[in-house]
N, C-alpha and C. Protein backbone atom coordinates (compact mmCIF):
# COMPACT_ATOMS: atom_id res chain seq x y z
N UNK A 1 -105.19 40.54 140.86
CA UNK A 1 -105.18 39.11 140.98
C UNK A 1 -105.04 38.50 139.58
N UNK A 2 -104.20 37.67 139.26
CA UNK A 2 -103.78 37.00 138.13
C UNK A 2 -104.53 35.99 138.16
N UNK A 3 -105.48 35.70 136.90
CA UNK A 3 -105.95 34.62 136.67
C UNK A 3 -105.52 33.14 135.80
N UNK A 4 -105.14 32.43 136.33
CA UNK A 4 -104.48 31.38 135.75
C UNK A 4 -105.40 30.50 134.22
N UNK A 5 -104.34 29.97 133.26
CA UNK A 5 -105.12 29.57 132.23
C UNK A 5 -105.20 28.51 132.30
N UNK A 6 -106.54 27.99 132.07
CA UNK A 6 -106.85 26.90 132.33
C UNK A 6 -107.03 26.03 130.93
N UNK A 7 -106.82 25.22 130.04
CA UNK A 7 -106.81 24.38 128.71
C UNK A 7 -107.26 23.21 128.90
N UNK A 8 -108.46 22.81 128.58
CA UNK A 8 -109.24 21.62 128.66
C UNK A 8 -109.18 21.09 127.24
N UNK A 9 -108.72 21.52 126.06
CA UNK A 9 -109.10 20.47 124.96
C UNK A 9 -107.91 21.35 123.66
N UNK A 10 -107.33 20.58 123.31
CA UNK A 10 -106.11 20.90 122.28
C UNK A 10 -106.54 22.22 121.20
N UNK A 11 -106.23 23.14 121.30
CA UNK A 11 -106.63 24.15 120.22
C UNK A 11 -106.16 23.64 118.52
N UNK A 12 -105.58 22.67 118.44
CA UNK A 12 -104.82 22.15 117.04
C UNK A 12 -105.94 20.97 116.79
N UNK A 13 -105.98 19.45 117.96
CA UNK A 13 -106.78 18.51 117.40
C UNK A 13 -108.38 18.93 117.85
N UNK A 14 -108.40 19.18 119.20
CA UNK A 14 -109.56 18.98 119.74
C UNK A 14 -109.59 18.12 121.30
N UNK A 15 -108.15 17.27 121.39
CA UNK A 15 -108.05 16.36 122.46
C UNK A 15 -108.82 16.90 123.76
N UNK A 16 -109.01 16.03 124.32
CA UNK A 16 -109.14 16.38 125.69
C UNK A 16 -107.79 15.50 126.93
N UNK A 17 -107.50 15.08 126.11
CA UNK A 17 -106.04 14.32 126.24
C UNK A 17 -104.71 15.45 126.70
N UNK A 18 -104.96 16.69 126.46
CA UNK A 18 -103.82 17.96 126.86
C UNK A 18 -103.89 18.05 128.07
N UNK A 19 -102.57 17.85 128.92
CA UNK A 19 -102.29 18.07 129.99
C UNK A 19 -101.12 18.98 130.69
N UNK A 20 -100.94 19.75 131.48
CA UNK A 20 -100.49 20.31 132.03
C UNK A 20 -98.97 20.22 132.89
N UNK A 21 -97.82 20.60 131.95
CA UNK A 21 -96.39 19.32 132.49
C UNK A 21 -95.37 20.54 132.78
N UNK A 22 -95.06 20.17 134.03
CA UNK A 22 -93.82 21.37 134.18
C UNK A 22 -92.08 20.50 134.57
N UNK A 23 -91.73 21.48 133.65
CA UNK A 23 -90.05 20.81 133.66
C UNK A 23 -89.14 21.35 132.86
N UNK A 24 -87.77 20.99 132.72
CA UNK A 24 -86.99 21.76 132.17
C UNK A 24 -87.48 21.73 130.83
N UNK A 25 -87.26 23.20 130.05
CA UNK A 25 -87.47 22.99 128.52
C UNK A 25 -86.44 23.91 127.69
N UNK A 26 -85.76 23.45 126.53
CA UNK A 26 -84.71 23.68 126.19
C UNK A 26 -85.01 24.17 124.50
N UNK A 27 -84.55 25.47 124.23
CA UNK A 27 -84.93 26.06 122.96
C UNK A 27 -83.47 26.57 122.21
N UNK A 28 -83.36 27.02 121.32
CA UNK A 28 -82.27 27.28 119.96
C UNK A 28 -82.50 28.21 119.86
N UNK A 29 -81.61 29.17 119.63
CA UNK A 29 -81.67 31.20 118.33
C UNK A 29 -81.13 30.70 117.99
N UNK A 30 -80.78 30.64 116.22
CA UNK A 30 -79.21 30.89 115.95
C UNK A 30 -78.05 29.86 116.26
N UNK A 31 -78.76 28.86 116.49
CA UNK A 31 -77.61 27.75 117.60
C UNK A 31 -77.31 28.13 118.50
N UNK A 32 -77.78 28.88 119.65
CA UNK A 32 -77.14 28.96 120.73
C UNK A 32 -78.64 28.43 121.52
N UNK A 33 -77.88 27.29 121.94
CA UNK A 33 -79.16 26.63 122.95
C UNK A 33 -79.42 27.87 124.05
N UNK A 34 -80.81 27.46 124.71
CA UNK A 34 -80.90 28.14 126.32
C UNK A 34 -82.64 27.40 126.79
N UNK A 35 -81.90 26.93 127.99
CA UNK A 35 -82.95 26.68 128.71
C UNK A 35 -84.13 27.22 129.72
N UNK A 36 -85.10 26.92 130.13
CA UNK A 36 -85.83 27.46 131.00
C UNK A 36 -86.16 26.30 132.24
N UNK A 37 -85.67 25.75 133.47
CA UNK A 37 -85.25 24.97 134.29
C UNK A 37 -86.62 24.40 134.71
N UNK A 38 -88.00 25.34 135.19
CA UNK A 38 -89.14 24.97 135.33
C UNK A 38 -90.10 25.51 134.89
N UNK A 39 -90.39 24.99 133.72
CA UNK A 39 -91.37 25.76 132.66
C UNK A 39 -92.45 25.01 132.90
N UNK A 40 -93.83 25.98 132.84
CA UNK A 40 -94.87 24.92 133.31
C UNK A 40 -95.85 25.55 131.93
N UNK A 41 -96.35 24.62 131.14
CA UNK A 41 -97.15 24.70 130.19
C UNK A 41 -98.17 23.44 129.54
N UNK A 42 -98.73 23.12 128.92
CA UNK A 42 -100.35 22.34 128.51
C UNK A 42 -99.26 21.82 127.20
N UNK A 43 -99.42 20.54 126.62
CA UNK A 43 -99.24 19.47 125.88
C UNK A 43 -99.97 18.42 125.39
N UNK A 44 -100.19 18.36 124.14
CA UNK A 44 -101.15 17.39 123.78
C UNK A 44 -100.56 16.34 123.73
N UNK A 45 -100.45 15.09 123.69
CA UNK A 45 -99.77 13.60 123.57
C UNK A 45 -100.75 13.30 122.17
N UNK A 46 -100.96 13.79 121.77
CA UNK A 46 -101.90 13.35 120.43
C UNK A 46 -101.55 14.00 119.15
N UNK A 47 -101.16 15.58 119.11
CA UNK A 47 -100.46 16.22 117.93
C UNK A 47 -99.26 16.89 118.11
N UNK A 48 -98.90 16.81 119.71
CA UNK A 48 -97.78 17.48 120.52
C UNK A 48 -98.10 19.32 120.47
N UNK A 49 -98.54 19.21 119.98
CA UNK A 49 -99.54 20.90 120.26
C UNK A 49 -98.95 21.13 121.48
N UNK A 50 -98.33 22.64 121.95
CA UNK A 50 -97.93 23.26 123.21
C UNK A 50 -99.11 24.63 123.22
N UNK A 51 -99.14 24.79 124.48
CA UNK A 51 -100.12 26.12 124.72
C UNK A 51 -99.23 26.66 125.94
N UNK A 52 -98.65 27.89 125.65
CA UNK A 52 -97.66 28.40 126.79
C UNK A 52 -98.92 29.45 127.39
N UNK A 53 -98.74 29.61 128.62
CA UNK A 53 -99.51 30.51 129.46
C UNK A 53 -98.62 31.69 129.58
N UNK A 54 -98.92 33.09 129.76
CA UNK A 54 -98.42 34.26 129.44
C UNK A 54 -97.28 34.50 130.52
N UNK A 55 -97.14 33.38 131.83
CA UNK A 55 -96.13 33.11 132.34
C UNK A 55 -94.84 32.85 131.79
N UNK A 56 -95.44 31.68 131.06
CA UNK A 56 -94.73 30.90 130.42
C UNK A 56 -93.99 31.33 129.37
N UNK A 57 -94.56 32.41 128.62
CA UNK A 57 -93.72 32.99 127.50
C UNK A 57 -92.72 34.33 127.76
N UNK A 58 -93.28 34.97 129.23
CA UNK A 58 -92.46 36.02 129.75
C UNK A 58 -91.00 34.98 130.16
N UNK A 59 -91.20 33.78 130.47
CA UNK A 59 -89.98 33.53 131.21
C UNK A 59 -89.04 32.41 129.83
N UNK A 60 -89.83 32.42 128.32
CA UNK A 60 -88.60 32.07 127.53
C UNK A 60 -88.24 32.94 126.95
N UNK A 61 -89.31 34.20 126.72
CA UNK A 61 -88.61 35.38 126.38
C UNK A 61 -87.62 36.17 126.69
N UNK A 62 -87.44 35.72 128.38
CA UNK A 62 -86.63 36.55 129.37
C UNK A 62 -85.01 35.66 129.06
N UNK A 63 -84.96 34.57 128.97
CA UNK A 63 -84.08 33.13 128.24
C UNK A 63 -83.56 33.63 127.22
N UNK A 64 -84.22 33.84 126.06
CA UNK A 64 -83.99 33.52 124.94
C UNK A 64 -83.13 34.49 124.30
N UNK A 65 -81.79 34.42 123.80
CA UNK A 65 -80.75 35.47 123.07
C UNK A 65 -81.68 36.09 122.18
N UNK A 66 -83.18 35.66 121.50
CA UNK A 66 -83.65 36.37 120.88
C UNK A 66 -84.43 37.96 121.19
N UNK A 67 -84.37 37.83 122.17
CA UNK A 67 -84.61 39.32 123.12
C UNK A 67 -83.67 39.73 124.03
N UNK A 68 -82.69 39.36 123.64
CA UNK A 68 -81.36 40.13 124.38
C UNK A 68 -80.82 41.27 123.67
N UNK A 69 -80.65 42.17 124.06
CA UNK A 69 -79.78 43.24 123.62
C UNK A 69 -78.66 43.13 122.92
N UNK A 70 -77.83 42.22 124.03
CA UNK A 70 -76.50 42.06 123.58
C UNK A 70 -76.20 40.44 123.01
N UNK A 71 -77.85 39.78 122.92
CA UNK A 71 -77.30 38.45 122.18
C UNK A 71 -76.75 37.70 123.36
N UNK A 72 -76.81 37.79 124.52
CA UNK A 72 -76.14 36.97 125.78
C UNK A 72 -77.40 36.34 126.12
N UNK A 73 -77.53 35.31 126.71
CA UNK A 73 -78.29 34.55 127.35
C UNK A 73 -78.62 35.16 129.01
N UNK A 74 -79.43 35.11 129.17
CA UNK A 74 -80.12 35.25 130.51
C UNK A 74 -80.58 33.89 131.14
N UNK A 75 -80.56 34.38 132.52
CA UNK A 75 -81.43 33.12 133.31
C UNK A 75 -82.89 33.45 133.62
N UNK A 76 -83.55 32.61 133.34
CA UNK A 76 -85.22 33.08 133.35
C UNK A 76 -85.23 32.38 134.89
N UNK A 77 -85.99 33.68 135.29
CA UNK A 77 -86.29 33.63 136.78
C UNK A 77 -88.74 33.54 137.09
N UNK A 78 -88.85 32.71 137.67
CA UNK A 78 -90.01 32.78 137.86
C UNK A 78 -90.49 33.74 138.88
N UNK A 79 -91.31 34.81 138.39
CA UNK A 79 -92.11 35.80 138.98
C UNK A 79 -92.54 35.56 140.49
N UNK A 80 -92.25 36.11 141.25
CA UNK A 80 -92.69 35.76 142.71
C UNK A 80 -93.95 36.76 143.13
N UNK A 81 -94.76 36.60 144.31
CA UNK A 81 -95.65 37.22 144.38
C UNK A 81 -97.12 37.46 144.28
């Protein structure tokens, strides 16, 4: 059973203002953009501080030309199950 992360207060300011926003999010290698379509991760509105959940980083890692073999872009697919 996977336990979900839960972030009540900004690890950077302290906020309790960090909230929890899922939506497309769009990153750079090298100049080659690549997106992740529904990324769900914690945001501060106070220092913009991000806290990715270990979801969250399997599926820009899975994205990102920076862990590609061949430097091609992938489509990050969310884990089912």
């Amino acid at each position: 059973m996977k336990e979900e992360l839960v972030v009540t207060a900004c690890p950077t300011c302290g906020s309790s203002a960090i909230q929890k926003v899922r939506g497309p999010w769009t990153g750079s290698y090298q100049g080659q953009a690549y997106t992740v379509p529904e990324l769900e991760y914690y945001a501060c509105p106070n220092c913009q501080e991000r806290v990715y959940p270990p979801e969250a980083m399997r599926l820009l890692q899975q994205a990102s030309p920076a862990y590609s073999r061949s430097g091609v872009q992938r489509t990050a697919r969310r884990a089912t199950g």
